[in-house]
C-alpha atoms as a PDB file:
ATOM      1  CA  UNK A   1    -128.173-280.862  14.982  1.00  0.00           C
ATOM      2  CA  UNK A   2    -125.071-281.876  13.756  1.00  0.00           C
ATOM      3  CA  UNK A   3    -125.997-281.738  10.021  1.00  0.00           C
ATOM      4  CA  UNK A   4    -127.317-278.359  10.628  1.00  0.00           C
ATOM      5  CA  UNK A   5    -124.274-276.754  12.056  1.00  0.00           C
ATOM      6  CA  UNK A   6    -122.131-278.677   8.972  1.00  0.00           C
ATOM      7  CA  UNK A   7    -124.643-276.547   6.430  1.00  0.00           C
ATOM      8  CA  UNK A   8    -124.043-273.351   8.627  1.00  0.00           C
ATOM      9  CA  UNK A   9    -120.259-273.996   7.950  1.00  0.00           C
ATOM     10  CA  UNK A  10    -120.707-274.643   4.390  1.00  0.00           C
ATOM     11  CA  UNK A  11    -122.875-271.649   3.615  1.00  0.00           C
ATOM     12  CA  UNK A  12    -120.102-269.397   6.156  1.00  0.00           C
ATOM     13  CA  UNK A  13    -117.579-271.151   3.938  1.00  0.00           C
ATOM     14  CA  UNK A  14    -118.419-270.770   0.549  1.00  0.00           C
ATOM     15  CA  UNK A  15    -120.783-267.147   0.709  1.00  0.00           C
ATOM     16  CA  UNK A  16    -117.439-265.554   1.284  1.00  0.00           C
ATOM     17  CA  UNK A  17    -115.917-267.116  -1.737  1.00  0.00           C
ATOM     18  CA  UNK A  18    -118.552-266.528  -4.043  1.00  0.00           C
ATOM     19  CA  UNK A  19    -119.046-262.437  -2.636  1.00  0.00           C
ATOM     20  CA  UNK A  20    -115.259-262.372  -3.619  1.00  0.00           C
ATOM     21  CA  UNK A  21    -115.925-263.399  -7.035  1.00  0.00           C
ATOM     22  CA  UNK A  22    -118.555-261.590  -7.958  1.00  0.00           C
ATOM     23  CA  UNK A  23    -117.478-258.181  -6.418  1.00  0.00           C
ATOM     24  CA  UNK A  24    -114.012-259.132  -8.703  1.00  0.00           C
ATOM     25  CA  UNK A  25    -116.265-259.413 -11.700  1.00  0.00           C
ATOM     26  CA  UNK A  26    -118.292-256.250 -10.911  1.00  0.00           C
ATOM     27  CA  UNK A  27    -115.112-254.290 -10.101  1.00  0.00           C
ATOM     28  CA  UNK A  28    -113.679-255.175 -13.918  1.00  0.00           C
ATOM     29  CA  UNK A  29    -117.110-254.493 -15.737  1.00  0.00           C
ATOM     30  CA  UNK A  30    -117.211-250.697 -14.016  1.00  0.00           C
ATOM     31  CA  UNK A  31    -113.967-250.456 -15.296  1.00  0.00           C
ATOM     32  CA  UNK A  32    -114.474-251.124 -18.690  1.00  0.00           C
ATOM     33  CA  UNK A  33    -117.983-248.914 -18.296  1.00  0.00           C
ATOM     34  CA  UNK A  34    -115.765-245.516 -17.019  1.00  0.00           C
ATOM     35  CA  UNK A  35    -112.309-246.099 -18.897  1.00  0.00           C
ATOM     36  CA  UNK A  36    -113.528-242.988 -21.102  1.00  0.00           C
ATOM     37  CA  UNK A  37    -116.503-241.226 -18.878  1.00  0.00           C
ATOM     38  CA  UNK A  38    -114.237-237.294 -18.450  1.00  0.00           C
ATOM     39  CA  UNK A  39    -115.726-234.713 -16.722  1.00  0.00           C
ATOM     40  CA  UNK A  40    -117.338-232.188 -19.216  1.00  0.00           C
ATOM     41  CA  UNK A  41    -116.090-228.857 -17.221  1.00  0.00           C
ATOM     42  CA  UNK A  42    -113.107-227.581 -17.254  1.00  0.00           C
ATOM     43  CA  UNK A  43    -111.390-227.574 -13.898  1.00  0.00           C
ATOM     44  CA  UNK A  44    -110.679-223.921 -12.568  1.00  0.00           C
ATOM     45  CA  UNK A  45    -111.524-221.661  -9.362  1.00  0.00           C
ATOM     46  CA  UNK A  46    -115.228-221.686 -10.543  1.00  0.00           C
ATOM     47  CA  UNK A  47    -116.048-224.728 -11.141  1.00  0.00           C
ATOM     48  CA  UNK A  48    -113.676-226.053  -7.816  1.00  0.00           C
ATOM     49  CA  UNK A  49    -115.903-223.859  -5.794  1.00  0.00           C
ATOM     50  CA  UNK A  50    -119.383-225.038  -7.129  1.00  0.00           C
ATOM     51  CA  UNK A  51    -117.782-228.322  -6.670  1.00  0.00           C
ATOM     52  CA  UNK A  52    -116.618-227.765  -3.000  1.00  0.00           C
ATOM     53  CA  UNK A  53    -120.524-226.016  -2.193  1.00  0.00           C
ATOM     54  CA  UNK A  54    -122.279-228.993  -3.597  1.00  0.00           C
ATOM     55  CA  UNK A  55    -119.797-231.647  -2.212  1.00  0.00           C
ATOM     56  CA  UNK A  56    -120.501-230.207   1.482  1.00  0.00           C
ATOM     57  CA  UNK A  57    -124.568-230.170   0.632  1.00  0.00           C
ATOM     58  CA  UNK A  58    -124.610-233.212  -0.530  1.00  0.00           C
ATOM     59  CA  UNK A  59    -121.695-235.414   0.635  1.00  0.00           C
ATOM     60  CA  UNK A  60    -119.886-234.234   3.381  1.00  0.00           C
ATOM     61  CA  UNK A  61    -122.855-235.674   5.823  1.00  0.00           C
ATOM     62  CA  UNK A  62    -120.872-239.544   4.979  1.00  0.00           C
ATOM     63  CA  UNK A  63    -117.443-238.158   3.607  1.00  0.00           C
ATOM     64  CA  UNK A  64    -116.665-236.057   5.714  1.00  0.00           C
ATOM     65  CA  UNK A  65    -114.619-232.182   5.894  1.00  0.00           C
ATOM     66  CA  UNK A  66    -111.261-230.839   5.630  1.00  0.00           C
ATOM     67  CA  UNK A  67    -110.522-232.152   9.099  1.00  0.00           C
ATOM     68  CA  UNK A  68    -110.700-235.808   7.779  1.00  0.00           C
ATOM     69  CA  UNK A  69    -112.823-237.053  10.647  1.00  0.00           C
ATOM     70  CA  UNK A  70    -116.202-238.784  10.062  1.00  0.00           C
ATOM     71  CA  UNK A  71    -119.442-237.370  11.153  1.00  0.00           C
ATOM     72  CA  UNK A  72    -121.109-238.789  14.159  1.00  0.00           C
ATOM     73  CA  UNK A  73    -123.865-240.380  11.720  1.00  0.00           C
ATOM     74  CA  UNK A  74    -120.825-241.927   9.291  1.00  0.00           C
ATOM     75  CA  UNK A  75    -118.933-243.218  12.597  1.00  0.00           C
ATOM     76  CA  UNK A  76    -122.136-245.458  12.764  1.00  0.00           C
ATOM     77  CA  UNK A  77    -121.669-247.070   9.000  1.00  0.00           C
ATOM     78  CA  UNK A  78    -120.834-251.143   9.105  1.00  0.00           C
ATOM     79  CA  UNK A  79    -118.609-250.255   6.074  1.00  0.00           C
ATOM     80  CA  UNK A  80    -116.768-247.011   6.667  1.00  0.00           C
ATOM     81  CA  UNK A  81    -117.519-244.499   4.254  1.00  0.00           C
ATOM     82  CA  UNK A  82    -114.159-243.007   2.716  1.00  0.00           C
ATOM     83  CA  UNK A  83    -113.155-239.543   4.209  1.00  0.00           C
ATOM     84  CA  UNK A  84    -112.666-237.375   1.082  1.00  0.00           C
ATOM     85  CA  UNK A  85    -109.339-235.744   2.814  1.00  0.00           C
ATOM     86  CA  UNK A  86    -107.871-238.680   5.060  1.00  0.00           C
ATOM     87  CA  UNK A  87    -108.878-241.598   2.517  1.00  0.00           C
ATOM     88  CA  UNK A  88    -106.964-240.074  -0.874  1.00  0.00           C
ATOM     89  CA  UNK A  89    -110.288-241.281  -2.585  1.00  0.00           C
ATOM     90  CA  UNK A  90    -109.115-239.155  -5.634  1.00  0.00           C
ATOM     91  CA  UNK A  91    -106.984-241.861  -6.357  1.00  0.00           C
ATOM     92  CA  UNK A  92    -109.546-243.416  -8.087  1.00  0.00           C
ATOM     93  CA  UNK A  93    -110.386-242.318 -11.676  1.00  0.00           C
ATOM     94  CA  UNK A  94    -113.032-239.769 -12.003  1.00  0.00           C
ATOM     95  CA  UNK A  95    -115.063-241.836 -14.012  1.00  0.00           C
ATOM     96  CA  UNK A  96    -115.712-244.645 -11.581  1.00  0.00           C
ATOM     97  CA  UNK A  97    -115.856-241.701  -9.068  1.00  0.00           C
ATOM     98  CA  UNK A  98    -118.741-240.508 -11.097  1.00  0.00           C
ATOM     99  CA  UNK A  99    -120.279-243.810 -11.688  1.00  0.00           C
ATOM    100  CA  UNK A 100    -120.130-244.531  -8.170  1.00  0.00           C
ATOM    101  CA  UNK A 101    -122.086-241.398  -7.506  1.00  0.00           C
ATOM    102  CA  UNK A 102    -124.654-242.360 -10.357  1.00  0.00           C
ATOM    103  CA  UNK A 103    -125.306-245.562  -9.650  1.00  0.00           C
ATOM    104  CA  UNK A 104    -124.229-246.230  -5.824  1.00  0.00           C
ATOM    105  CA  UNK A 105    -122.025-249.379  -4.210  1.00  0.00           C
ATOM    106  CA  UNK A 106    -123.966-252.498  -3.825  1.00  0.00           C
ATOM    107  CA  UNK A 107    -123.432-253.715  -0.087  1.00  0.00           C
ATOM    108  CA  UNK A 108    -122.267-250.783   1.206  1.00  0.00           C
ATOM    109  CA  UNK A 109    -124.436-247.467   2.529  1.00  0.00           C
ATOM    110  CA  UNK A 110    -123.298-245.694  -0.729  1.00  0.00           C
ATOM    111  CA  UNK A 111    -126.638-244.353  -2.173  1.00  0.00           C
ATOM    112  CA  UNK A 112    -127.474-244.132  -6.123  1.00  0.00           C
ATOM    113  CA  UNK A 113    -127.894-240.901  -6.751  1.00  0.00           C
ATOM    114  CA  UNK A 114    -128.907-240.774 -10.683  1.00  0.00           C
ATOM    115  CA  UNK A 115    -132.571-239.854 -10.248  1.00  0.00           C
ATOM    116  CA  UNK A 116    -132.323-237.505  -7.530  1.00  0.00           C
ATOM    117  CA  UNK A 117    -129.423-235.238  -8.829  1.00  0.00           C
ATOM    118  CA  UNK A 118    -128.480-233.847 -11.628  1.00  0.00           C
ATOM    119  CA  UNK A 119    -125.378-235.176 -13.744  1.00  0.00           C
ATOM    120  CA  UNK A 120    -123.501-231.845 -13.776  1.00  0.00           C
ATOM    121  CA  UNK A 121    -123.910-231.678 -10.370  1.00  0.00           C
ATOM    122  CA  UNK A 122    -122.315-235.084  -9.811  1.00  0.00           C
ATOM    123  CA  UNK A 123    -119.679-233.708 -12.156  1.00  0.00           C
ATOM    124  CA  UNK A 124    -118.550-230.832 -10.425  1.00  0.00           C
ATOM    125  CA  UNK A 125    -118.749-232.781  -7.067  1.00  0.00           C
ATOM    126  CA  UNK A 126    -116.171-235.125  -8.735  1.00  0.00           C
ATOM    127  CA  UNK A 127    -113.893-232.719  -9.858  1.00  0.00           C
ATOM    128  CA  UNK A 128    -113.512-231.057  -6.670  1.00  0.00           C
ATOM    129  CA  UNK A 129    -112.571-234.498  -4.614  1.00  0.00           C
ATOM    130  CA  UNK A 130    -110.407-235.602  -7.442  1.00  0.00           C
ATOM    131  CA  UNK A 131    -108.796-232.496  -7.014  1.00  0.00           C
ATOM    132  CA  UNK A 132    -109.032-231.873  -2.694  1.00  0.00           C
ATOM    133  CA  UNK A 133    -105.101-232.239  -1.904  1.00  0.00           C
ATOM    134  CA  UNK A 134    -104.232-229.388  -4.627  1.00  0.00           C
ATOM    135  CA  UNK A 135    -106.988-226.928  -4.527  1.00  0.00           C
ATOM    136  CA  UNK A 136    -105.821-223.187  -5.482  1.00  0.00           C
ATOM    137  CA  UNK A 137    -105.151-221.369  -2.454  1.00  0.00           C
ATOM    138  CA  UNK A 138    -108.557-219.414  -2.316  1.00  0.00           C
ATOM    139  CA  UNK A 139    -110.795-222.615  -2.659  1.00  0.00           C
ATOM    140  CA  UNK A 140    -108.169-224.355   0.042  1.00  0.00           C
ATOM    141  CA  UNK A 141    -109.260-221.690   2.317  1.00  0.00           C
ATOM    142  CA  UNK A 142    -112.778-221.757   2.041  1.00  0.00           C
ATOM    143  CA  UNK A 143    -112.722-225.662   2.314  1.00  0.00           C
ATOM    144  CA  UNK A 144    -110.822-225.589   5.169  1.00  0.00           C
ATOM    145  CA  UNK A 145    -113.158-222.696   6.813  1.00  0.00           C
ATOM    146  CA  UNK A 146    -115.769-224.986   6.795  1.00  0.00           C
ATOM    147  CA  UNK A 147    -117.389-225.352  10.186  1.00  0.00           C
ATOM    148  CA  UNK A 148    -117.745-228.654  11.702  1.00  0.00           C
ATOM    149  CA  UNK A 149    -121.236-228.164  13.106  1.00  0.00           C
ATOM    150  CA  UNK A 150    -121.834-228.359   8.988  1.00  0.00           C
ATOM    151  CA  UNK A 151    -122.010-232.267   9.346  1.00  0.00           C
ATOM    152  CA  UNK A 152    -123.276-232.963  13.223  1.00  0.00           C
ATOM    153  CA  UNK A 153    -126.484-233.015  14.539  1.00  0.00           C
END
């Protein structure tokens, strides 16, 4: 018994470390992979808009709304999902934002979404959380007129 609870230390001891490294390694190969990845729209009241409509079809359900607060399915996540306006996720370049989208977050409920939608979609879904704290005043409006009921059961 004793050996047994001295390998259940080790592994407890070392899985840690070696999760650490690798994530570290991961995080600096992404970077390389988005240093140049731009979004191919130009950002205006259009495109902000399209982006806002497909952000709430397809994201807010995890990311939440205006309001910041998770959804009742996101409050159930083991690793929180970022709230696009509480978290200040456009902090991050919109590349990795982008590749994130493409090709999901190992260990974490963030889905790949690369074959199920399209790249300009991801784009303009990008553009407007990169861009959530400054919208112009008329997207700001309709972003924050969003009903809650939009991401509850």
């Amino acid at each position: 018994m004793r050996g047994f609870l001295l390998g259940v230390v080790a592994v407890l001891t070392i899985v840690p470390i070696v999760v650490g490294i690798w994530l570290g390694l991961m995080s600096v190969t992404t970077e390389r992979q988005v240093q140049n990845l731009k979004a191919p729209f130009p950002v205006n009241e259009d495109t902000l808009l399209e982006g806002m409509r497909l952000y709430v079809g397809n994201c807010s359900l995890c990311h939440g709304l205006a309001d910041g607060q998770p959804s009742p399915m996101a409050q159930g996540f083991y690793s929180k999902a970022p709230q696009v306006a509480a978290d200040e996720m456009e902090q991050y370049p919109e590349g990795m934002l982008y590749w994130w989208a493409e090709h999901g977050i190992r260990f974490s409920p963030m889905p790949a979404f690369q074959n199920t939608i399209p790249s300009q979609v991801v784009w303009k879904t990008v553009m407007f959380i990169k861009s959530v704290h400054h919208l112009p005043p008329a997207v700001d409006a309709a972003w924050k007129a969003i009903p809650r009921s939009v991401v509850t059961w």
